[in-house]
Protein backbone atom coordinates (compact mmCIF):
# COMPACT_ATOMS: atom_id res chain seq x y z
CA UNK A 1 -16.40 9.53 -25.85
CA UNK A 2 -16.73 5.75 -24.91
CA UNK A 3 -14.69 4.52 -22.01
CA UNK A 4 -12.37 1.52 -21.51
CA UNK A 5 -11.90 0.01 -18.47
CA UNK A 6 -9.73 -3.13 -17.51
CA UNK A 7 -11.37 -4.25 -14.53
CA UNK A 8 -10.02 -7.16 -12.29
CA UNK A 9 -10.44 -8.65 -9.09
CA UNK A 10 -8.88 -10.91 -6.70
CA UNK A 11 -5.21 -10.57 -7.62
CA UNK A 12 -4.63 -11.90 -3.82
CA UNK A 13 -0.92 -10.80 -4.37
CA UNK A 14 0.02 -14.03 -7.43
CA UNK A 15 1.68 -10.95 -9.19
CA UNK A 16 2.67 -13.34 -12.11
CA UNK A 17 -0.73 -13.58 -12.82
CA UNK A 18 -1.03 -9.88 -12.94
CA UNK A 19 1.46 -9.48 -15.58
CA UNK A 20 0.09 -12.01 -17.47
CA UNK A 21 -2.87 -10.20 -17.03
CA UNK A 22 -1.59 -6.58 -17.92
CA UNK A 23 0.85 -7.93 -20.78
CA UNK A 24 -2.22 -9.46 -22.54
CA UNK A 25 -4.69 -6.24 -22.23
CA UNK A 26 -1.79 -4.52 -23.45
CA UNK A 27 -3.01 -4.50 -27.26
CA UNK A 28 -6.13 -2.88 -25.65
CA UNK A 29 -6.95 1.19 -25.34
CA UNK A 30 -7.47 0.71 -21.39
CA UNK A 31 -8.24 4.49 -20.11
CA UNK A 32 -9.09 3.24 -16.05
CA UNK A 33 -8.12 0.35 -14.52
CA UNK A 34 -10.65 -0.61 -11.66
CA UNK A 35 -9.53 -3.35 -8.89
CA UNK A 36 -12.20 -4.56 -6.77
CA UNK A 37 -10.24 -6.19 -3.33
CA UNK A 38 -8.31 -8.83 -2.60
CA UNK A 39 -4.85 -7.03 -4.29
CA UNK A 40 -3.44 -8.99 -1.61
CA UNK A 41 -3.74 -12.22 0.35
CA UNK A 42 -3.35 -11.00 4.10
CA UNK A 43 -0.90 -8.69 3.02
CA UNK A 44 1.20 -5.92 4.57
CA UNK A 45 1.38 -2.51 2.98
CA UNK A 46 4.75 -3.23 1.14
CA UNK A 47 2.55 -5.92 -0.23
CA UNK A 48 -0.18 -3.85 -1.39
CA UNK A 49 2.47 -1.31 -2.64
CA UNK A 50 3.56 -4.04 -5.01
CA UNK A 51 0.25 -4.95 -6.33
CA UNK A 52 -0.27 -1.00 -6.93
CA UNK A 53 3.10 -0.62 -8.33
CA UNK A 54 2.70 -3.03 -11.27
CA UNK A 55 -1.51 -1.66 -11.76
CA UNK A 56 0.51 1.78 -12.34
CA UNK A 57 2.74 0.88 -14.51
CA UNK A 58 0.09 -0.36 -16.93
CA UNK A 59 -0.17 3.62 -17.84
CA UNK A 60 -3.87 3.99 -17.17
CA UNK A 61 -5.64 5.63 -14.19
CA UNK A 62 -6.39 3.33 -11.25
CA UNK A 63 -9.09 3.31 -9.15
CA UNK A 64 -9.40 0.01 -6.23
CA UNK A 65 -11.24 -1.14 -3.54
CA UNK A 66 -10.31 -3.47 -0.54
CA UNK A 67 -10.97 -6.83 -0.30
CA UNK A 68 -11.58 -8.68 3.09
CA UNK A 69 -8.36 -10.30 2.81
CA UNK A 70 -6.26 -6.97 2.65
CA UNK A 71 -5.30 -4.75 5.57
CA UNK A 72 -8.08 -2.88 6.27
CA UNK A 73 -5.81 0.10 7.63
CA UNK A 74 -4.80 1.16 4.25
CA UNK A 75 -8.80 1.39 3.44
CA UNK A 76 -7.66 5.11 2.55
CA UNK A 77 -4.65 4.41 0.58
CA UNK A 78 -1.05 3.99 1.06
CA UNK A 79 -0.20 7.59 -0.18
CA UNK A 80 1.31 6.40 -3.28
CA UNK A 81 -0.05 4.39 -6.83
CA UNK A 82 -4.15 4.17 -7.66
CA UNK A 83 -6.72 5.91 -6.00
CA UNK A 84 -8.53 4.05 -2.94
CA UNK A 85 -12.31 5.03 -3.23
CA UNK A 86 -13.77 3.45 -0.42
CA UNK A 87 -16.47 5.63 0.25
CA UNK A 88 -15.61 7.82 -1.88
CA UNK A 89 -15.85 9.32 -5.27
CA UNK A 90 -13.04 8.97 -8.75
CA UNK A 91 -14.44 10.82 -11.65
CA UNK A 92 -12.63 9.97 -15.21
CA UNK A 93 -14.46 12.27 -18.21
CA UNK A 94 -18.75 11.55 -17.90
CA UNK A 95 -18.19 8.15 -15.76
CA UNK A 96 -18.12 9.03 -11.51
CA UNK A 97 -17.18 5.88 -10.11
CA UNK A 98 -17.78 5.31 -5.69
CA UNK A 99 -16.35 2.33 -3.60
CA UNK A 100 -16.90 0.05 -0.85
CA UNK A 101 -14.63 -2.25 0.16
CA UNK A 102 -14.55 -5.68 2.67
CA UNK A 103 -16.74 -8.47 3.03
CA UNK A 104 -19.83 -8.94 5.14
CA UNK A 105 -18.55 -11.19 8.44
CA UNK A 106 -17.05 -14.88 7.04
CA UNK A 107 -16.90 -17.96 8.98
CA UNK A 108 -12.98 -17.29 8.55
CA UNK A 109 -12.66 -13.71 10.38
CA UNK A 110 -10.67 -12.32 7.52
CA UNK A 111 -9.17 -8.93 8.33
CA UNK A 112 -11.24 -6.74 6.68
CA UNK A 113 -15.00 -7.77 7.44
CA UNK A 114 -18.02 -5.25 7.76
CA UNK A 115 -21.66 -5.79 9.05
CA UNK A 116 -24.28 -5.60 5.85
CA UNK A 117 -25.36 -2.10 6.75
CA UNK A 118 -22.29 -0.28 7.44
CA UNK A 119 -21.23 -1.22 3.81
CA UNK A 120 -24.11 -0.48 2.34
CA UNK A 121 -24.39 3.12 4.20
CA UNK A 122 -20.83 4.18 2.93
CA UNK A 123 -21.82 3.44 -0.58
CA UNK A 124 -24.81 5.27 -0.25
CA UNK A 125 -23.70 8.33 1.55
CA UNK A 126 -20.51 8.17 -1.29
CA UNK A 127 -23.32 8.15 -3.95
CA UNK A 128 -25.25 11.20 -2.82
CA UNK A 129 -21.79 13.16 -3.20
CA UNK A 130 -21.12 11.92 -6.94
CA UNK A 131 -22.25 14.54 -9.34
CA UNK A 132 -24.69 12.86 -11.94
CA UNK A 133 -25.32 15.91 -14.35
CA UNK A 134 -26.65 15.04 -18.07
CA UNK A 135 -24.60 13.03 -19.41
CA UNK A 136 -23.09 11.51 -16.27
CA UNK A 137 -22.75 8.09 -15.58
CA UNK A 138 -22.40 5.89 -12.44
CA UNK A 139 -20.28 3.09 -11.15
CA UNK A 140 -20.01 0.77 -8.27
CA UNK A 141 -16.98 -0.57 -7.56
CA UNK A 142 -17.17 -3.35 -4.56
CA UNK A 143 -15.50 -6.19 -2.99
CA UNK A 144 -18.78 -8.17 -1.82
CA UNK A 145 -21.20 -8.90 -4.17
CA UNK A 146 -24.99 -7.97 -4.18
CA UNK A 147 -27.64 -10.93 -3.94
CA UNK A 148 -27.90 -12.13 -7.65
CA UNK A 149 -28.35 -14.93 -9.60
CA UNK A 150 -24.59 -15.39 -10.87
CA UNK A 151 -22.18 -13.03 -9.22
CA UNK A 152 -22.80 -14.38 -5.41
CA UNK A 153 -23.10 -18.08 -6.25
CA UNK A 154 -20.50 -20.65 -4.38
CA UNK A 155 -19.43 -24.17 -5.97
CA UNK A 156 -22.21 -25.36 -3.73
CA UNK A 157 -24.82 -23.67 -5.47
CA UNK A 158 -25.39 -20.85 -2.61
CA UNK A 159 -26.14 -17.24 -3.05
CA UNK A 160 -23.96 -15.52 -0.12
CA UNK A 161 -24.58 -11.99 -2.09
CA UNK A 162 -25.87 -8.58 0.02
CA UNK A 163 -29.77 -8.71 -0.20
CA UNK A 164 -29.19 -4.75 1.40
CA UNK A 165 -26.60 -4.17 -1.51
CA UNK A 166 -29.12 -5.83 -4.37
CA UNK A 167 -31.94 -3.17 -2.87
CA UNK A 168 -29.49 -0.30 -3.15
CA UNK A 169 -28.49 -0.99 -6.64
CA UNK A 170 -32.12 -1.34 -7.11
CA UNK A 171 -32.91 1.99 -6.12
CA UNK A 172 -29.86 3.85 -6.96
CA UNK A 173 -29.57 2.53 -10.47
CA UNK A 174 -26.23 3.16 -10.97
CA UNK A 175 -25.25 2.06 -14.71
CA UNK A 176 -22.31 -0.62 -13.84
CA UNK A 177 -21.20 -2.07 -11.00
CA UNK A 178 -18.00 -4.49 -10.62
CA UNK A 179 -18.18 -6.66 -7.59
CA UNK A 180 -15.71 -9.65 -6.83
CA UNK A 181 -14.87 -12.04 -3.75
CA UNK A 182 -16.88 -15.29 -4.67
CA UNK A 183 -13.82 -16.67 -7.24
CA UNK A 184 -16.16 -19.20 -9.21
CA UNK A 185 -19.09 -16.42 -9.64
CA UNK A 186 -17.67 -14.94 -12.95
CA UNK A 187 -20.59 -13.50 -14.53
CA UNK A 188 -22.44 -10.90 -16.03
CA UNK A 189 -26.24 -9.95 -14.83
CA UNK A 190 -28.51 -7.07 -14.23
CA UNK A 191 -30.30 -5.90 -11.13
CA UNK A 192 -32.92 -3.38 -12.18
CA UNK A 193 -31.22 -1.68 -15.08
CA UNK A 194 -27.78 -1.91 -13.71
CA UNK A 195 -25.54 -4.03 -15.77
CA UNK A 196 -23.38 -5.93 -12.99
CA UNK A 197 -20.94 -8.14 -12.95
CA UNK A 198 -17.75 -10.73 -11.34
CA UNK A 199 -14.64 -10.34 -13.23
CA UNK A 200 -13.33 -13.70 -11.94
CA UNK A 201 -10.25 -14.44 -9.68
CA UNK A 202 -7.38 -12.57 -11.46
CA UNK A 203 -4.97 -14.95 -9.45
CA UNK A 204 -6.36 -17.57 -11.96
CA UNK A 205 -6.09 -15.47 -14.61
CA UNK A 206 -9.29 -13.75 -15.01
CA UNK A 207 -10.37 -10.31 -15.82
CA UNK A 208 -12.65 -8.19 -17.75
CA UNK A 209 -12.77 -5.31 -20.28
CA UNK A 210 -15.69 -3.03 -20.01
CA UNK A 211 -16.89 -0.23 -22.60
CA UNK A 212 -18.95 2.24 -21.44
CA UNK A 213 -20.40 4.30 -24.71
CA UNK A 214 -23.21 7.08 -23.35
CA UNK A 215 -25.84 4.49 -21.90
CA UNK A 216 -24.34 1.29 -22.86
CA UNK A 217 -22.32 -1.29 -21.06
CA UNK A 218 -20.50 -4.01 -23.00
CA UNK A 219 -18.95 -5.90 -20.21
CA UNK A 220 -16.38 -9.13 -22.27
CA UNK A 221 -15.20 -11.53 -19.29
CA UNK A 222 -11.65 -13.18 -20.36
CA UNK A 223 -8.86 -15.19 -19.45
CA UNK A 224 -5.02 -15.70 -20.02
């Protein structure tokens, strides 16, 4: 049975957008909701809780990330709305879906930063614990973005994507990933097989739907 998945990105707590957001998806079948960082913008956990609160009330599953400008203490959670799956594993029918959250170090020292490898390690060692019978699929769901040719690219023209993230897409092969952070990169690209892709800032309004159908990815980038 295909899969529908509202993903977003970047709400960094403009919760008008959200609804916006949510209101017009709501003609949609949405079955998981996937958030990758920035639900708030140097938030506090009442913050977050508010961001999580209105995700849950959209009816679907929800499964987020950090971004580097949340508080990194709630990287597990705040014990209540969506599932936090930093390096960890969310499983919804065939599709097992494993997070990383944070940024690699800014020139900005944003409050949830990581070095290159540690993020990349988490990911990995969450990927090794993700069951991928026959049939399975895989999902990354990250804050930073790999080294591409859209997802990673600044208004200046500079990719600022994770070279070590790229190589373990590359050799994991993992059949989506949703990445976020850089707010101009909206895009969709591959890396190896892996269909990946930038939903766009949803402060601004931007989000994505995603079908996943067996093997296939149809990833439809939008905008309210």
């Amino acid at each position: 049975m295909a899969i529908n998945i509202l993903a977003i990105s970047d709400i960094h707590g403009k919760a008008s957008s959200l609804d916006a957001i949510l209101r017009e998806a709501s003609s949609e079948r949405i079955d998981l909701i996937t958030a990758s960082g920035d639900l708030t913008h140097y938030g506090s956990e009442a913050d977050l809780a508010q961001i999580l609160e209105a995700l849950d009330w959209a009816g679907a599953p929800v499964y987020y990330v950090l971004g580097n400008c949340d508080p990194k203490e709630f990287r597990r959670g705040t014990g209540s709305h969506g599932v936090c799956i930093e390096e960890s594993v969310g499983e919804l029918s065939d599709l097992s879906v494993v997070g990383a959250g944070g940024s690699t170090p800014t020139p900005f020292g944003t409050p949830f930063e990581v070095e290159e490898g540690d993020l990349v390690a988490g990911l990995r060692q969450s990927s090794s614990r993700a069951p991928l019978s026959a049939g399975r699929s895989l999902m990354f769901l990250v804050h930073n973005p790999p080294a591409g040719r859209l997802v990673d690219r600044t208004s200046f023209g500079r990719h600022v994507g994770s070279r070590m993230l790229a190589d373990l897409i590359s050799a994991v092969s993992p059949l989506v990933v949703q990445c976020g952070h850089i707010h101009e990169a909206a895009g969709v690209e591959s890396i190896g097989s892996s269909t990946v892709f930038n939903p766009g800032p949803a402060m601004r309004g931007r989000y994505a739907l995603v079908r996943i159908d067996g093997g296939d990815v149809d990833v439809s980038l939008r905008s309210v």
